[in-house]
PDB file of N, CA and C in Angstrom:
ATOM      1  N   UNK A   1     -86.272 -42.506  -6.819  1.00  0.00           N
ATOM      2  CA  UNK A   1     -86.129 -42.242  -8.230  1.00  0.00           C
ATOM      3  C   UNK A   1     -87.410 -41.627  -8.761  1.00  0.00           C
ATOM      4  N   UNK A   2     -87.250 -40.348  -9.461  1.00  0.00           N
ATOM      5  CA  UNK A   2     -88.556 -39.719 -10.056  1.00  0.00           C
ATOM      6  C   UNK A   2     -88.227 -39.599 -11.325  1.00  0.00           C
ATOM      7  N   UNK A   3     -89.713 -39.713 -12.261  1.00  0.00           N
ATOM      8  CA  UNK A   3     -89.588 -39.582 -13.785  1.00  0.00           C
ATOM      9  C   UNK A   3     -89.912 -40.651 -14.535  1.00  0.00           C
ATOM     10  N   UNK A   4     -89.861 -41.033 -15.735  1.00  0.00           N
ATOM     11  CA  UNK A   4     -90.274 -42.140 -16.899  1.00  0.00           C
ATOM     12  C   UNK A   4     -90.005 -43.181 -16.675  1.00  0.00           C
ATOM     13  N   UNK A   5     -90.055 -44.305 -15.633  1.00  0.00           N
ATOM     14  CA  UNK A   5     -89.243 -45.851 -15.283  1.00  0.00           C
ATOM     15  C   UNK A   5     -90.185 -46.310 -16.533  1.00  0.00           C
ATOM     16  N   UNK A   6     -89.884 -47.817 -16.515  1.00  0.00           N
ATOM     17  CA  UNK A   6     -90.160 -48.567 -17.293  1.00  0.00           C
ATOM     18  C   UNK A   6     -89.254 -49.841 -16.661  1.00  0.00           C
ATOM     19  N   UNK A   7     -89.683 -51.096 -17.290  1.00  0.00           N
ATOM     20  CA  UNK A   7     -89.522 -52.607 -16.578  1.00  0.00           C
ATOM     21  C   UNK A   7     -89.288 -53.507 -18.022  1.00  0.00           C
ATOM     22  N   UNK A   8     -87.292 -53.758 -18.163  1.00  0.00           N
ATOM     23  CA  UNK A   8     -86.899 -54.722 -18.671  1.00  0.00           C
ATOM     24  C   UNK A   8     -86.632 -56.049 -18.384  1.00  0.00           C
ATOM     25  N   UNK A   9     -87.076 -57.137 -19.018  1.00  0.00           N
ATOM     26  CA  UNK A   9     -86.979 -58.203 -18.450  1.00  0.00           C
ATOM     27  C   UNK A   9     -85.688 -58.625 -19.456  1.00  0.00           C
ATOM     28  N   UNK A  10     -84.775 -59.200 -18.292  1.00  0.00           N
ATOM     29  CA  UNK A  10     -83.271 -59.797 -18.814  1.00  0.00           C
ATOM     30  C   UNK A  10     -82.676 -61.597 -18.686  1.00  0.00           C
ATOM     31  N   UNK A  11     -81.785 -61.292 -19.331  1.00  0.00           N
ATOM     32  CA  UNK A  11     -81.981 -62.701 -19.246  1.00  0.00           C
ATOM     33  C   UNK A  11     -79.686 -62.795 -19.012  1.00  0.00           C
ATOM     34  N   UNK A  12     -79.608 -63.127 -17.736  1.00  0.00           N
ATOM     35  CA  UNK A  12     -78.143 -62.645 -17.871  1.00  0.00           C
ATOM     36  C   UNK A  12     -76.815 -64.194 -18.134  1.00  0.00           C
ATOM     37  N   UNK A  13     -76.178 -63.634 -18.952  1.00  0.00           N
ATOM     38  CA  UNK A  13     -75.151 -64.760 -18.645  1.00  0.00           C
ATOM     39  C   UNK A  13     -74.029 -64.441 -17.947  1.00  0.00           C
ATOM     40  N   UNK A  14     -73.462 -64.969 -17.647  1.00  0.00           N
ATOM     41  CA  UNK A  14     -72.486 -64.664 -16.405  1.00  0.00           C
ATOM     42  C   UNK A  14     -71.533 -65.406 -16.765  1.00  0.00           C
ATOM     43  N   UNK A  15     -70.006 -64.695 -16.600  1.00  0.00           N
ATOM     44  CA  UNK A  15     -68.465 -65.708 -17.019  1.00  0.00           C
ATOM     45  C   UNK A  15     -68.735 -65.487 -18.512  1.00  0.00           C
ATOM     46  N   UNK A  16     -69.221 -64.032 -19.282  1.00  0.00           N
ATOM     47  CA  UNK A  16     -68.337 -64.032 -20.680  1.00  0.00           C
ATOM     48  C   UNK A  16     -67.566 -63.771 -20.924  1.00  0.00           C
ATOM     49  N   UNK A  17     -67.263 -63.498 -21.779  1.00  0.00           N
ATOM     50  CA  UNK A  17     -65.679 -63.126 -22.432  1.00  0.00           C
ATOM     51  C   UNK A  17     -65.640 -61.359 -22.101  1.00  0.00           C
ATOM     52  N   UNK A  18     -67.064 -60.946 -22.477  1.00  0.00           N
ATOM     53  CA  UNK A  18     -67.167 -59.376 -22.607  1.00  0.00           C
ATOM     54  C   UNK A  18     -68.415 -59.175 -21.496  1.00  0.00           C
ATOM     55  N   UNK A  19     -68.468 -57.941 -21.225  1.00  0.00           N
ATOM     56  CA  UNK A  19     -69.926 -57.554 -20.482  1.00  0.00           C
ATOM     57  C   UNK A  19     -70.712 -56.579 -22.033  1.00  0.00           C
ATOM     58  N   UNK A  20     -71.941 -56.854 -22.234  1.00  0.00           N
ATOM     59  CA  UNK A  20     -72.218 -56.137 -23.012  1.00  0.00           C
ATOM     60  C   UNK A  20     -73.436 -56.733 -23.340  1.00  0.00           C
ATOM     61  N   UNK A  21     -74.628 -55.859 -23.898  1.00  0.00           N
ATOM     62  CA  UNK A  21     -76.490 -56.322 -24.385  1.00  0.00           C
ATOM     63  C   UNK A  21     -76.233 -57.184 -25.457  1.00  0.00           C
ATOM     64  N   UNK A  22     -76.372 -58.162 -25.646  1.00  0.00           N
ATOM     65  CA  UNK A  22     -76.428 -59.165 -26.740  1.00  0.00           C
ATOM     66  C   UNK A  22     -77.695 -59.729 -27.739  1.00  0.00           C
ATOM     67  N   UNK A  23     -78.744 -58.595 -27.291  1.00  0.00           N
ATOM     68  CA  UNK A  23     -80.107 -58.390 -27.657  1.00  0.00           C
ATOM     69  C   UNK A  23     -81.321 -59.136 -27.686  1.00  0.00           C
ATOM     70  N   UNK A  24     -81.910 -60.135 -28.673  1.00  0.00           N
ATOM     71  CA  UNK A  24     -82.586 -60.210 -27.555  1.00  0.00           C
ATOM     72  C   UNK A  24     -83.473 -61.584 -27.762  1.00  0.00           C
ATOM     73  N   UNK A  25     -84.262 -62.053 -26.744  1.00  0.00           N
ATOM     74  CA  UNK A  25     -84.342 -63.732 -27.377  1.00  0.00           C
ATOM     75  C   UNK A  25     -85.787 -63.627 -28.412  1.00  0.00           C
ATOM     76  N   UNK A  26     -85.672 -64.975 -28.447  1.00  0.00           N
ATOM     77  CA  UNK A  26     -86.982 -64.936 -29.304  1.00  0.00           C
ATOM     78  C   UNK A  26     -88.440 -64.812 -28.595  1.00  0.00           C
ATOM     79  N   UNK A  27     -88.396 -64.082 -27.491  1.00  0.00           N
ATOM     80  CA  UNK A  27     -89.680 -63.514 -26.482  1.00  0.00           C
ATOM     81  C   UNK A  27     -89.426 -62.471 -26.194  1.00  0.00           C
ATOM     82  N   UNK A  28     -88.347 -61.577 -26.547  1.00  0.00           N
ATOM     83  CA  UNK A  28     -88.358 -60.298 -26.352  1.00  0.00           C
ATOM     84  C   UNK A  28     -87.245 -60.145 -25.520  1.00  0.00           C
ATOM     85  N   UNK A  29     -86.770 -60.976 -24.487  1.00  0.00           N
ATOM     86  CA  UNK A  29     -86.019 -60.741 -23.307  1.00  0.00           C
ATOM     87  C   UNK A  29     -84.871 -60.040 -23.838  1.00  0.00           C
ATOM     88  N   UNK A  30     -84.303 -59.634 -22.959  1.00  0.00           N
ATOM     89  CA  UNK A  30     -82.908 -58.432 -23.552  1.00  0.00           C
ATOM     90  C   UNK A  30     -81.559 -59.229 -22.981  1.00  0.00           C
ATOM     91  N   UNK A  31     -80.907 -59.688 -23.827  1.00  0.00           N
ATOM     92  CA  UNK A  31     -79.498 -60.821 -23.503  1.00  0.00           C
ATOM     93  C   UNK A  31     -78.585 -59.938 -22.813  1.00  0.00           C
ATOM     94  N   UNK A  32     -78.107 -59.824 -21.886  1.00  0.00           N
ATOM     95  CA  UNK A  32     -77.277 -59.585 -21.389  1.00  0.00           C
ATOM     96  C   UNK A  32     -75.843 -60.215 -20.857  1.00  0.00           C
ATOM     97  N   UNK A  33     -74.766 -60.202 -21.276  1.00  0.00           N
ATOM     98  CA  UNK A  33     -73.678 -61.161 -20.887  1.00  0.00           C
ATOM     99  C   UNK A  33     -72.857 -59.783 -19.830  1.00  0.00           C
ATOM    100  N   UNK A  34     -72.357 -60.780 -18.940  1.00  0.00           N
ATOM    101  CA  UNK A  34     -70.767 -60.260 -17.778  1.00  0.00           C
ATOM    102  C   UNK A  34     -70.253 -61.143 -17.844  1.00  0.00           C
ATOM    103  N   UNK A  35     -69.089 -60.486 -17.462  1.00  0.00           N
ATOM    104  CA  UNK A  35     -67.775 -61.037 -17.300  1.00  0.00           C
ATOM    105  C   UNK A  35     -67.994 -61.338 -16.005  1.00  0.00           C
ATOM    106  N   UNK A  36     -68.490 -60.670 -15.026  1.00  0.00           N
ATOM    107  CA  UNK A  36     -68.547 -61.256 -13.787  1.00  0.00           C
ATOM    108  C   UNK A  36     -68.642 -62.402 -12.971  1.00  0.00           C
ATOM    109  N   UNK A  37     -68.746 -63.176 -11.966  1.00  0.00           N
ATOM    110  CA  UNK A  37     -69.607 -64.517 -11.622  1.00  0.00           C
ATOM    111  C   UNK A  37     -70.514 -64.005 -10.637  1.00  0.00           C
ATOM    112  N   UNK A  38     -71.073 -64.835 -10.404  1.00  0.00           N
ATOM    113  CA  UNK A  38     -72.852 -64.770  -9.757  1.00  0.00           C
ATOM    114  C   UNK A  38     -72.548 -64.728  -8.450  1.00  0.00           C
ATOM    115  N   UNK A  39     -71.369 -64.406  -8.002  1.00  0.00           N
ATOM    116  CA  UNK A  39     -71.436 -64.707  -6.082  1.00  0.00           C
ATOM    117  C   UNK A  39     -71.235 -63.268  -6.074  1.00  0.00           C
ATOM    118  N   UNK A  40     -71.962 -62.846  -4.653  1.00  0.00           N
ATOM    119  CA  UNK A  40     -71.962 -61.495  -3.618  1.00  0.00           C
ATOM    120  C   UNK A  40     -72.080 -60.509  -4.356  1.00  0.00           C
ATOM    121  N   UNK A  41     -73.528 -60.853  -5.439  1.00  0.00           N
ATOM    122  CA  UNK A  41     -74.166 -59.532  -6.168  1.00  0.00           C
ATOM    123  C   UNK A  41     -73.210 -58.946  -7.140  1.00  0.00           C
ATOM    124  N   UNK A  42     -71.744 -59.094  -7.754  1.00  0.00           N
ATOM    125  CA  UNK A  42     -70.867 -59.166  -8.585  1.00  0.00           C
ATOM    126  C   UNK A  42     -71.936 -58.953 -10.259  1.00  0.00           C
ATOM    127  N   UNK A  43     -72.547 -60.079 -10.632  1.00  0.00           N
ATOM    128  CA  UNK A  43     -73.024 -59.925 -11.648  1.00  0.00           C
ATOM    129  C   UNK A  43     -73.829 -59.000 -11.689  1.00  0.00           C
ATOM    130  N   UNK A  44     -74.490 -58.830 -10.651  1.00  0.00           N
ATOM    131  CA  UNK A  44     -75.925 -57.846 -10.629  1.00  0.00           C
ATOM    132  C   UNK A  44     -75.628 -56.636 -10.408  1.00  0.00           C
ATOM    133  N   UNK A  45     -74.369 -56.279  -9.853  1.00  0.00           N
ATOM    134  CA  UNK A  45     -73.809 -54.873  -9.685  1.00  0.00           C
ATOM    135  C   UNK A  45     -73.686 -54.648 -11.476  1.00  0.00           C
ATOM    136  N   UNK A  46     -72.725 -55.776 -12.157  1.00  0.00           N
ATOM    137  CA  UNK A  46     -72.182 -55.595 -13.905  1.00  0.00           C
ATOM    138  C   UNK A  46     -73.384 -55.266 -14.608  1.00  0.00           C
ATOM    139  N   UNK A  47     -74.418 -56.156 -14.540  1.00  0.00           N
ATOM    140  CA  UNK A  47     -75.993 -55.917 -15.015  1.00  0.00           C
ATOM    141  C   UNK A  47     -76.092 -54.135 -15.135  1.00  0.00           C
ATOM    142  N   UNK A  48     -75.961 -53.977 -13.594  1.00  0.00           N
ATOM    143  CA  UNK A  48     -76.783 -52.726 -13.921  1.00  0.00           C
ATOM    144  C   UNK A  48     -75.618 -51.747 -14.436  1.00  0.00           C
ATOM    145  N   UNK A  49     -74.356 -51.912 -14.296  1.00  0.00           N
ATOM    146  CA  UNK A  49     -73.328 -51.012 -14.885  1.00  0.00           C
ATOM    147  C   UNK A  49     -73.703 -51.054 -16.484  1.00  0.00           C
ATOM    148  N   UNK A  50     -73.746 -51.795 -17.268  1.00  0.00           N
ATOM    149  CA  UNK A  50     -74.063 -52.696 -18.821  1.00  0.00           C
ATOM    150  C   UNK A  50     -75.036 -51.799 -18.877  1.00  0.00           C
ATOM    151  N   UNK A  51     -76.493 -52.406 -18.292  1.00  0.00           N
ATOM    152  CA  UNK A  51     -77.635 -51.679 -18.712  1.00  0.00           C
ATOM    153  C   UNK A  51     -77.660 -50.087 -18.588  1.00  0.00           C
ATOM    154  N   UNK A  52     -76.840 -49.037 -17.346  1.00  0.00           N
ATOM    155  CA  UNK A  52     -77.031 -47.712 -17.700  1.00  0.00           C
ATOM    156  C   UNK A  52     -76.246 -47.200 -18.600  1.00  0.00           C
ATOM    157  N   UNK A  53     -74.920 -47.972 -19.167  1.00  0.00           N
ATOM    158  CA  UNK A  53     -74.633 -47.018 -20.473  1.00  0.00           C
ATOM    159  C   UNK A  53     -75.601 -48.024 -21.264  1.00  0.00           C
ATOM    160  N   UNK A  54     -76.356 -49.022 -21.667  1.00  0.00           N
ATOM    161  CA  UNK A  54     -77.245 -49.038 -22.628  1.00  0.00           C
ATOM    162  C   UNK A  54     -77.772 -48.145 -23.103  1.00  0.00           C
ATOM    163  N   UNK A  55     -78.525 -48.034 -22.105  1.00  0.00           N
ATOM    164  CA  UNK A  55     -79.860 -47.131 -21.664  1.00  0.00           C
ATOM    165  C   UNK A  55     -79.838 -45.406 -22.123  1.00  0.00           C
ATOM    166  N   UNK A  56     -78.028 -44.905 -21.381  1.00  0.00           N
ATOM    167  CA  UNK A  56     -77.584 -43.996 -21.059  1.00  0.00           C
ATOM    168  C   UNK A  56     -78.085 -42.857 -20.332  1.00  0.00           C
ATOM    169  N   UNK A  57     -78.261 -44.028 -19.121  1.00  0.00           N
ATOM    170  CA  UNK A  57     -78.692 -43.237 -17.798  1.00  0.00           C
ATOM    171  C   UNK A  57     -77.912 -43.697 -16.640  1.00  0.00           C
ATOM    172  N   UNK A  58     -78.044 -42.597 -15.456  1.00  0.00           N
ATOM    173  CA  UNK A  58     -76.927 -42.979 -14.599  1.00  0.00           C
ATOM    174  C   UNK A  58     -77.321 -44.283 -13.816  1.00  0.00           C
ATOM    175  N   UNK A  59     -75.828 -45.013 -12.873  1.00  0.00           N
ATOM    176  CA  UNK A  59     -75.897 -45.996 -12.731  1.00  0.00           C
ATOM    177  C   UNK A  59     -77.446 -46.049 -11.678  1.00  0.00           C
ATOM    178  N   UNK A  60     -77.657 -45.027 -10.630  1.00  0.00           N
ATOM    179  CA  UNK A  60     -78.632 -45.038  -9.728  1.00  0.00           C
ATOM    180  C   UNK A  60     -79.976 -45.272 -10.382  1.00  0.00           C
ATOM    181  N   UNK A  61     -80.312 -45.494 -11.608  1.00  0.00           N
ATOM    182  CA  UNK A  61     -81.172 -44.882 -12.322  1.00  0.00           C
ATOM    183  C   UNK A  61     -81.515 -46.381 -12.645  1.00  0.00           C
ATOM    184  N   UNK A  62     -80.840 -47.273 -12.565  1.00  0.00           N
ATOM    185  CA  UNK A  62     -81.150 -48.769 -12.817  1.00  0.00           C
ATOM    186  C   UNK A  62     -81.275 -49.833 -11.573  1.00  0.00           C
ATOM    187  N   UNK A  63     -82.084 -50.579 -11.596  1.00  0.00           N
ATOM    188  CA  UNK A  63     -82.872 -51.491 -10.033  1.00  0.00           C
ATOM    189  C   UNK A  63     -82.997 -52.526 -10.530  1.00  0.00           C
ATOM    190  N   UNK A  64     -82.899 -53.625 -10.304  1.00  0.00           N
ATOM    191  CA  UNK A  64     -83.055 -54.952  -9.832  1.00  0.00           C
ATOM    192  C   UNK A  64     -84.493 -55.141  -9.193  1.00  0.00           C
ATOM    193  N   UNK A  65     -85.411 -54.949  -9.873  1.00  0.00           N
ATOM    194  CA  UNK A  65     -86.496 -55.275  -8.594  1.00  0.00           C
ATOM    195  C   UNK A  65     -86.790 -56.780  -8.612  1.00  0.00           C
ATOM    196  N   UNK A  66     -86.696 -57.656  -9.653  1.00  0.00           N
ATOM    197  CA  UNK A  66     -87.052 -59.011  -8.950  1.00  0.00           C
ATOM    198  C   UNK A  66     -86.133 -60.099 -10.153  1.00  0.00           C
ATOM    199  N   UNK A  67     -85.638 -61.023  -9.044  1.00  0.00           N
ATOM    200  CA  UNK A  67     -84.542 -62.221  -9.901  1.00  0.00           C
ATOM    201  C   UNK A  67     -83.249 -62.064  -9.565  1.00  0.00           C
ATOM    202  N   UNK A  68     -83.046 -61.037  -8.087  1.00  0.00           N
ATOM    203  CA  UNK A  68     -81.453 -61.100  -7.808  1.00  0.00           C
ATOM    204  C   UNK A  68     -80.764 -62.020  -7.867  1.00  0.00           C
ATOM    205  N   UNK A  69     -81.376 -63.224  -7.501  1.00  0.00           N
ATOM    206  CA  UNK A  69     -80.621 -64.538  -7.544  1.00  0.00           C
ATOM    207  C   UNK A  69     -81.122 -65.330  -8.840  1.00  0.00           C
ATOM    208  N   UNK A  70     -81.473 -64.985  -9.973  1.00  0.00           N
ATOM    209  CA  UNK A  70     -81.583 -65.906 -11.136  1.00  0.00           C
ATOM    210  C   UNK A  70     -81.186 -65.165 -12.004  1.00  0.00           C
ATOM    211  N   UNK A  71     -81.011 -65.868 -13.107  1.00  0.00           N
ATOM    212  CA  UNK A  71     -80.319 -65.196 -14.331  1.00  0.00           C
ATOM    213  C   UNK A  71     -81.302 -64.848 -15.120  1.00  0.00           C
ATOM    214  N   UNK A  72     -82.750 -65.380 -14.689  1.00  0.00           N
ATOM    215  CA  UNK A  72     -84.150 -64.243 -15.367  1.00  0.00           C
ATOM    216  C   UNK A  72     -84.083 -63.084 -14.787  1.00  0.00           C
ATOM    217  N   UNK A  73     -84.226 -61.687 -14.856  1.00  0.00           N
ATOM    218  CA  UNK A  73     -84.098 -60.562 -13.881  1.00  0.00           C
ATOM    219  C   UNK A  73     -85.341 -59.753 -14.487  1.00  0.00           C
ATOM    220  N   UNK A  74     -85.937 -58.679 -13.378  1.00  0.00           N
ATOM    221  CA  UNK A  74     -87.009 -57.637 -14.227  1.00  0.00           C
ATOM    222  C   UNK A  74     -85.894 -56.405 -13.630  1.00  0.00           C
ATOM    223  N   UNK A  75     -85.768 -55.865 -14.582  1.00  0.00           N
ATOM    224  CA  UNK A  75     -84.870 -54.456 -13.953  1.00  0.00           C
ATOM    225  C   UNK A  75     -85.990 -53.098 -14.461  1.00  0.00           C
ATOM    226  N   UNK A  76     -85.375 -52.442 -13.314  1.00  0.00           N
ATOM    227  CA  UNK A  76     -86.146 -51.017 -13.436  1.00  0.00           C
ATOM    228  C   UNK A  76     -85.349 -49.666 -13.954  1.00  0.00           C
ATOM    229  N   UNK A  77     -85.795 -48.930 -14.855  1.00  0.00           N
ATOM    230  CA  UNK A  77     -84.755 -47.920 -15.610  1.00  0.00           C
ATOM    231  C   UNK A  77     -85.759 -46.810 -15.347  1.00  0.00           C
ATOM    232  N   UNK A  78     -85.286 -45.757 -14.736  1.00  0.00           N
ATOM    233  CA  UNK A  78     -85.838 -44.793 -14.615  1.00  0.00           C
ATOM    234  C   UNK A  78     -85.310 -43.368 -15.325  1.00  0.00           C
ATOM    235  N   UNK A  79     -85.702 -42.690 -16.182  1.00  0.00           N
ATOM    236  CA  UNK A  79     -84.951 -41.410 -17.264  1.00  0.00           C
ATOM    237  C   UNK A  79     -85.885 -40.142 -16.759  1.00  0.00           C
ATOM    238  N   UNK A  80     -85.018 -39.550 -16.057  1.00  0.00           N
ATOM    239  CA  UNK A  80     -85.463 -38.351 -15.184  1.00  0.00           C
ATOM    240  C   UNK A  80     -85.989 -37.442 -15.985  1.00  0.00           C
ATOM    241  N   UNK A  81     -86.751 -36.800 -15.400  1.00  0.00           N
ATOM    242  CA  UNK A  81     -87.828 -35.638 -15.940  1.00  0.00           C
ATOM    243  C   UNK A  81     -86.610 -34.738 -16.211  1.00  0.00           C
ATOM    244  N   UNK A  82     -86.886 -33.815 -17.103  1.00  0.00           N
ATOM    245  CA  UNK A  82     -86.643 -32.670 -17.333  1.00  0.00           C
ATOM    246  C   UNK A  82     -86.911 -31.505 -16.731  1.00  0.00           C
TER     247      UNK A  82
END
C-alpha cells in the first residue's frame, strides 16, 4: 500500500443489529458495531468492509495491524496518492 496511511484505533462490537461507525468514545476511539460474530476473522473482514466505505477508500486500503483477536483494534487506512 502507497500514499497517506494513518492509524485508527477501534473499538468493535460484534452481534449488532446493523454494521455501521457509531462514533466515538469518550477517548476518542471510533465505535464500530457488526452484525457479524467474532469466529474465523468474520468480524474483522465486516470491520474493514464498514471502515472503507467510512473512510471511502477501497476495501485493500484498510489493515488490521494489531487486536485481530480483541475488540480493541489499531487499523490502518491508507488514501492513495494522486
Amino acid at each position: 500500500m502507497s500514499g497517506e496511511s494513518f492509524i485508527v484505533n477501534v473499538k468493535v462490537i460484534p452481534r449488532s443489529t446493523l454494521s455501521e461507525v457509531a462514533g466515538k468514545t469518550e477517548d476518542g476511539v471510533l465505535r464500530v458495531k457488526v452484525h457479524a460474530v467474532p469466529e474465523k476473522g468474520k468480524a474483522n473482514m465486516e470491520v474493514c468492509r464498514v471502515l472503507s466505505e467510512y473512510f471511502g477508500v477501497p476495501r485493500t486500503n484498510v489493515e488490521i495491524v494489531s487486536g485481530h483477536t480483541s475488540a480493541q483494534k489499531r487499523v490502518r487506512i491508507v488514501r492513495r496518492s494522486a
